[in-house]
N, C-alpha and C. Protein backbone atom coordinates (compact mmCIF):
# COMPACT_ATOMS: atom_id res chain seq x y z
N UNK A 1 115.12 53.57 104.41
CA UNK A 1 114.29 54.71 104.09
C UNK A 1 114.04 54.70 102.57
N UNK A 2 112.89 54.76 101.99
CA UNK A 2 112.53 54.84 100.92
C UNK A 2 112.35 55.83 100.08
N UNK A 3 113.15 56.38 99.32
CA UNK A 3 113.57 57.24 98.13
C UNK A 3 112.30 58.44 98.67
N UNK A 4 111.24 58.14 98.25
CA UNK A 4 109.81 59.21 98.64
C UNK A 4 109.88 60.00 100.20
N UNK A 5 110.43 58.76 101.29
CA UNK A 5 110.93 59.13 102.45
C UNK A 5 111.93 59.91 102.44
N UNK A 6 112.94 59.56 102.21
CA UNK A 6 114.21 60.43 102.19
C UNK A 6 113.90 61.80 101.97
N UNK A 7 112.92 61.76 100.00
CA UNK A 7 113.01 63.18 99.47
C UNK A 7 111.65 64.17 100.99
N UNK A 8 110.98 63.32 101.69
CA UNK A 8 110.04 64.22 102.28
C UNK A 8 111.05 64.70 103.47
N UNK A 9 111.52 63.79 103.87
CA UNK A 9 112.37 64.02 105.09
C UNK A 9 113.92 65.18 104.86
N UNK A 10 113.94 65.23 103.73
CA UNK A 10 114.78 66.15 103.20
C UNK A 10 114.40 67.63 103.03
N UNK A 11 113.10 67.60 102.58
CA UNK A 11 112.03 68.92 102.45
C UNK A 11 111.89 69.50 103.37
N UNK A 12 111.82 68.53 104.82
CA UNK A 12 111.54 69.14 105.92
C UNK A 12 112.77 69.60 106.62
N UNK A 13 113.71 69.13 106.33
CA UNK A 13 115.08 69.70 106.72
C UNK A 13 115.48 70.92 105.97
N UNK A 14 115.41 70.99 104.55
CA UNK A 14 115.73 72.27 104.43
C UNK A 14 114.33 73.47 104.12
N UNK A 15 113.22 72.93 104.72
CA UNK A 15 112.54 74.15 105.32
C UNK A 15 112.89 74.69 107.02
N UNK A 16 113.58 73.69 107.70
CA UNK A 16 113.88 73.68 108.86
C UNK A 16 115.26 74.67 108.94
N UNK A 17 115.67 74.43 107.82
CA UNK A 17 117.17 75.33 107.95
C UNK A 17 116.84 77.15 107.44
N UNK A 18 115.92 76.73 106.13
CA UNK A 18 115.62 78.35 106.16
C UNK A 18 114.93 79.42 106.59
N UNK A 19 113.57 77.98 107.56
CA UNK A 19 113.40 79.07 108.36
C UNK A 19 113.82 79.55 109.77
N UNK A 20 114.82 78.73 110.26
CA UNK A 20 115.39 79.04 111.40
C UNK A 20 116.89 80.65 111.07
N UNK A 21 117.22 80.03 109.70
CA UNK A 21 118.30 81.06 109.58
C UNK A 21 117.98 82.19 108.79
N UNK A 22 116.49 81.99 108.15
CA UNK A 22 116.30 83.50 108.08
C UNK A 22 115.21 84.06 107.84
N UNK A 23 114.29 83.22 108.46
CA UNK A 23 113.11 84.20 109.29
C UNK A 23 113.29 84.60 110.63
N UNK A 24 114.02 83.03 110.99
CA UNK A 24 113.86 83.95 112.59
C UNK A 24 115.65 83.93 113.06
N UNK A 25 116.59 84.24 111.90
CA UNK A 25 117.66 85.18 112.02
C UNK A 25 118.77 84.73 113.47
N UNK A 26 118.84 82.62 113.57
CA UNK A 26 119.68 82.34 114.71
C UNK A 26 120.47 82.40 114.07
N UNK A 27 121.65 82.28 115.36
CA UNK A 27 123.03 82.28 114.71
C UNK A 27 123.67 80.82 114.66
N UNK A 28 122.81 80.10 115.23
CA UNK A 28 122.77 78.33 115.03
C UNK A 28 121.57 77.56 114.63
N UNK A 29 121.43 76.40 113.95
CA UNK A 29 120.43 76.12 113.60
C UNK A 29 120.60 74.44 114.40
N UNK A 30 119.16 74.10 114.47
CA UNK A 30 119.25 73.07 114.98
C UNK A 30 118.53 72.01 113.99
N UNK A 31 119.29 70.99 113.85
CA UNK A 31 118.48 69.72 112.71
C UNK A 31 118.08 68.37 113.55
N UNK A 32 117.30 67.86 113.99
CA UNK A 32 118.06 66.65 114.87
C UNK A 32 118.30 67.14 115.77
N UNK A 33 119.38 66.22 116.13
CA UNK A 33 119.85 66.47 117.80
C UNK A 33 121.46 67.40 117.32
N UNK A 34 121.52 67.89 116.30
CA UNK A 34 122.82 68.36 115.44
C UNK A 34 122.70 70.17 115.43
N UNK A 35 123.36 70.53 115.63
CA UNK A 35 123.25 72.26 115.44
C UNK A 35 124.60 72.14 114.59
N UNK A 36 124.33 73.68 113.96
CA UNK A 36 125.15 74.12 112.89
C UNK A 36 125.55 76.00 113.19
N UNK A 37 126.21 76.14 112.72
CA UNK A 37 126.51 77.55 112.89
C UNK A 37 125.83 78.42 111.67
N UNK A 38 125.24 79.47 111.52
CA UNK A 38 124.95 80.35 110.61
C UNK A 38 126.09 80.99 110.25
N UNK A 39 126.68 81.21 109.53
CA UNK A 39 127.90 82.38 109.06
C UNK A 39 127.52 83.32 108.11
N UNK A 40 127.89 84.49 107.79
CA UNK A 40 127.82 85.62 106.50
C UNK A 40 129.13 85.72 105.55
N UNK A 41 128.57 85.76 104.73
CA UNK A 41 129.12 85.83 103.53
C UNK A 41 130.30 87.09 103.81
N UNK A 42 131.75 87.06 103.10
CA UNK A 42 132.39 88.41 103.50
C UNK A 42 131.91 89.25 102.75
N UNK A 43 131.61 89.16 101.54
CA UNK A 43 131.71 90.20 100.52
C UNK A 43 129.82 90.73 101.06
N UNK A 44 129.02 90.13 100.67
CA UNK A 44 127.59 90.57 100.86
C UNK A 44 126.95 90.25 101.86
N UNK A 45 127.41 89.76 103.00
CA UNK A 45 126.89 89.10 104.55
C UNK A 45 125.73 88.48 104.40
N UNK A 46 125.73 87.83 103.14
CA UNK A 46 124.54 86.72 102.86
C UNK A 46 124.65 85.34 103.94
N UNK A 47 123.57 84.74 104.59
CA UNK A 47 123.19 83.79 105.48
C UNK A 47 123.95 82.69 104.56
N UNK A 48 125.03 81.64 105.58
CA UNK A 48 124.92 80.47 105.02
C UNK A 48 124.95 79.72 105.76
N UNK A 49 124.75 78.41 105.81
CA UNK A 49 124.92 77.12 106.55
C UNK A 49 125.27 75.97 106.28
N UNK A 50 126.13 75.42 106.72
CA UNK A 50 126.95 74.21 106.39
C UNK A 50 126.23 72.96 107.00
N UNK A 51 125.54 71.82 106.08
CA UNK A 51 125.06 70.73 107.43
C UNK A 51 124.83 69.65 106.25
N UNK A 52 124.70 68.36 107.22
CA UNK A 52 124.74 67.22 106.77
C UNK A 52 123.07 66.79 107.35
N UNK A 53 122.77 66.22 105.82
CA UNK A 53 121.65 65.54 105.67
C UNK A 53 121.69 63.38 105.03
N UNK A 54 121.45 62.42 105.82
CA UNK A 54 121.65 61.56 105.36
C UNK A 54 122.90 61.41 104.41
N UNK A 55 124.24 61.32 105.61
CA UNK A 55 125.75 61.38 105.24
C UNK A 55 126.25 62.50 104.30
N UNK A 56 125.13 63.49 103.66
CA UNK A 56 125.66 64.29 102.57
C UNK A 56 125.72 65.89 103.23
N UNK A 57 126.88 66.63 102.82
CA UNK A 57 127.01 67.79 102.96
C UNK A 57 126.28 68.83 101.86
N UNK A 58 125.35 69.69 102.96
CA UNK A 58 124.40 70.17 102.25
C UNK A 58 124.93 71.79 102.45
N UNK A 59 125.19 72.85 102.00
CA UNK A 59 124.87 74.29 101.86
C UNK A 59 123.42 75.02 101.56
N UNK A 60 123.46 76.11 102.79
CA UNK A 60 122.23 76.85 102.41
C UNK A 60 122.34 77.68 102.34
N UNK A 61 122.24 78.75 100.89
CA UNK A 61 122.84 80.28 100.91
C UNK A 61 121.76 80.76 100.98
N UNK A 62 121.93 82.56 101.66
CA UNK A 62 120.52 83.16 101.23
C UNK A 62 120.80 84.07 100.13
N UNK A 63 119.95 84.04 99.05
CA UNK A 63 119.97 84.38 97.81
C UNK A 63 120.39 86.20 97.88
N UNK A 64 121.76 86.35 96.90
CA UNK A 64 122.22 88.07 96.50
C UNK A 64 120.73 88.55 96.37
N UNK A 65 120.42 89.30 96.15
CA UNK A 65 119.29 90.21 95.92
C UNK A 65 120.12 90.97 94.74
N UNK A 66 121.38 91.07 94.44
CA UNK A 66 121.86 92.35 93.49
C UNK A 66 122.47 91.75 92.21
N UNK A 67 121.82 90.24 92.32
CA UNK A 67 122.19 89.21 90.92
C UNK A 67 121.21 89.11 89.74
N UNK A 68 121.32 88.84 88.95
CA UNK A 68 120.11 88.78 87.63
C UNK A 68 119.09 87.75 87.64
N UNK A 69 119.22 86.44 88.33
CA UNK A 69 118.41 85.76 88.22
C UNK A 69 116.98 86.03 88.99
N UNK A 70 115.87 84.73 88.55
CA UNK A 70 114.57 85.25 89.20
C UNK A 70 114.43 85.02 90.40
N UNK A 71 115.17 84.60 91.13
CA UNK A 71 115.44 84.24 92.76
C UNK A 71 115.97 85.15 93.43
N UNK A 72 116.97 86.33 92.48
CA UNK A 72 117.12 87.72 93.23
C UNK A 72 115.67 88.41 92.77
N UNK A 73 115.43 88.32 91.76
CA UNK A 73 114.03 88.76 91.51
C UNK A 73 113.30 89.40 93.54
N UNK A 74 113.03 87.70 93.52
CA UNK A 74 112.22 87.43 94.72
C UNK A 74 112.96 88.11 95.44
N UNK A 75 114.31 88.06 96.19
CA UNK A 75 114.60 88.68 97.01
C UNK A 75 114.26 90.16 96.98
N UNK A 76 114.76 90.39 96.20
CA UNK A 76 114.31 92.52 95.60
C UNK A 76 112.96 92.50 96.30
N UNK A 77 111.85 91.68 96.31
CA UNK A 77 110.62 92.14 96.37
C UNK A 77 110.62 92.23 97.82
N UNK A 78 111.52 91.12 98.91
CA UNK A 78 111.19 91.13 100.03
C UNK A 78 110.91 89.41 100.47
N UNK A 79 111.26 88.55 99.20
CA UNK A 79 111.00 87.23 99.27
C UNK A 79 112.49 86.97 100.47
N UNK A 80 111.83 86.09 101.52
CA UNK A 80 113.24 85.21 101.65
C UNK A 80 113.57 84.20 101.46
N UNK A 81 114.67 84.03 100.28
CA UNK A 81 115.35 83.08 99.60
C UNK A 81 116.16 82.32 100.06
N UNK A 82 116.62 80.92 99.89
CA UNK A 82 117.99 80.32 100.19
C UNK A 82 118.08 79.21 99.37
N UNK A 83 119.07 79.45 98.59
CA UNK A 83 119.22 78.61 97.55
C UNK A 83 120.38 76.84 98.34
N UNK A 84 119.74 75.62 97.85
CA UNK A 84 120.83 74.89 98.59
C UNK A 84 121.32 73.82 97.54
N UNK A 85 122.72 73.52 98.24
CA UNK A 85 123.51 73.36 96.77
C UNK A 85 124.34 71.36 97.56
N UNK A 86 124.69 70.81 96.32
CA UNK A 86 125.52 69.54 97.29
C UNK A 86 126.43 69.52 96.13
N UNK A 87 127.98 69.43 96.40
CA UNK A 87 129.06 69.20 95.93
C UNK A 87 128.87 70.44 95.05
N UNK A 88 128.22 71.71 95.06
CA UNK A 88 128.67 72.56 94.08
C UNK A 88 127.57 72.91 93.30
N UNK A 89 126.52 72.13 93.30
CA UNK A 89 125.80 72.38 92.32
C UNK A 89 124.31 72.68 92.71
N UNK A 90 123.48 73.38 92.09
CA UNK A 90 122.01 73.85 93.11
C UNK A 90 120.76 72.63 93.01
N UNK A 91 120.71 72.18 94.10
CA UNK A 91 119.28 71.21 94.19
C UNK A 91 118.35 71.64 94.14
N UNK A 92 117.98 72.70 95.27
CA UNK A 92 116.84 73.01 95.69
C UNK A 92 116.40 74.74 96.26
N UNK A 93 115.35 75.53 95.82
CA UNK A 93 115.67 76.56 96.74
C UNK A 93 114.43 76.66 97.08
N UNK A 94 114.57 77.35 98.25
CA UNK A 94 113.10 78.13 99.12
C UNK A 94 112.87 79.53 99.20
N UNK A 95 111.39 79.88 98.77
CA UNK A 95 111.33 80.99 98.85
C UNK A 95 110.27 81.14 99.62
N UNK A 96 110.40 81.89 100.98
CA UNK A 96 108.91 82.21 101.31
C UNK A 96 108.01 80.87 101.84
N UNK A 97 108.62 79.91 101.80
CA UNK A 97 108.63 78.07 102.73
C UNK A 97 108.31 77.68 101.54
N UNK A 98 108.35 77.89 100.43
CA UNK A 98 107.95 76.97 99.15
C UNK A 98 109.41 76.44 98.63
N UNK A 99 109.01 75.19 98.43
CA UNK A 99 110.75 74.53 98.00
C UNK A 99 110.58 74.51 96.47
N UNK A 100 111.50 74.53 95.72
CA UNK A 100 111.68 74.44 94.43
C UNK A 100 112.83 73.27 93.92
N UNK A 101 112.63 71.99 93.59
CA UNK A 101 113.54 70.77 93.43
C UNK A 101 114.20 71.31 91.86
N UNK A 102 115.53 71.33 91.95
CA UNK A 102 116.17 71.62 90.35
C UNK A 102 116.34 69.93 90.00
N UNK A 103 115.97 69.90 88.53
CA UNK A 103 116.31 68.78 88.05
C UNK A 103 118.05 68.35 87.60
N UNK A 104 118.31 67.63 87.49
CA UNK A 104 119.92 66.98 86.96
C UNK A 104 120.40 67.58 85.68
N UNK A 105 120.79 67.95 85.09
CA UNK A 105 121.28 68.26 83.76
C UNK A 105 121.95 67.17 83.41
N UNK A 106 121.53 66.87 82.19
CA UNK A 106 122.35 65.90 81.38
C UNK A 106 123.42 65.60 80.54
C-alpha cells in the first residue's frame, strides 16, 4: 500500500469511526470485518474508541466541550468533534466529517 493509499484509506476509517460513534450514537463500531466497543469517559461521558488501523492502535475521543481549545470551541456551537490520537499524541480530528491532519512537532 502506498503512503497516499494508506493516508486515504486511513481518512476513511476515521470518518467511519466518527460517524458511526457520534452521529449515529452505536455502542459498537464496525471497521472491516472488526467491531469495537464505544465506551464513555467516567468523569465527562465523552465517546471513545479503541481500534486498530494498519497494525497501529488508534483512539477516538469526542472532544470536552468545557476545555479552552478551538475544537471545544466547535463543540459549544453544536460541532461534532473527535479528536484521534496514536501512542498519546493527537494526529487527526473531525469535525462535522471534515478531517484535520496535525503535523509532527520537531
Amino acid at each position: 500500500m502506498t503512503e497516499e493509499t494508506e493516508k486515504s484509506a486511513l481518512d476513511e476509517s476515521l470518518l467511519s469511526i466518527w460517524q458511526q460513534a457520534l452521529v449515529e450514537r452505536k455502542k459498537r463500531v464496525r471497521l472491516g470485518d472488526d467491531s469495537y466497543p464505544v465506551h464513555h469517559t467516567a468523569k465527562s461521558k465523552l465517546a471513545q474508541v479503541d481500534f486498530e488501523f494498519a497494525g497501529q492502535s488508534i483512539r477516538g475521543l469526542e472532544q470536552n466541550p468545557a476545555t479552552t481549545s478551538r475544537w471545544a470551541q466547535l463543540a459549544r456551537k453544536g460541532a461534532k468533534v473527535m479528536q484521534f490520537l496514536i501512542n498519546g499524541s493527537y494526529v487527526a480530528a473531525v469535525a462535522d466529517g471534515k478531517i484535520t491532519h496535525f503535523s509532527k512537532k520537531k
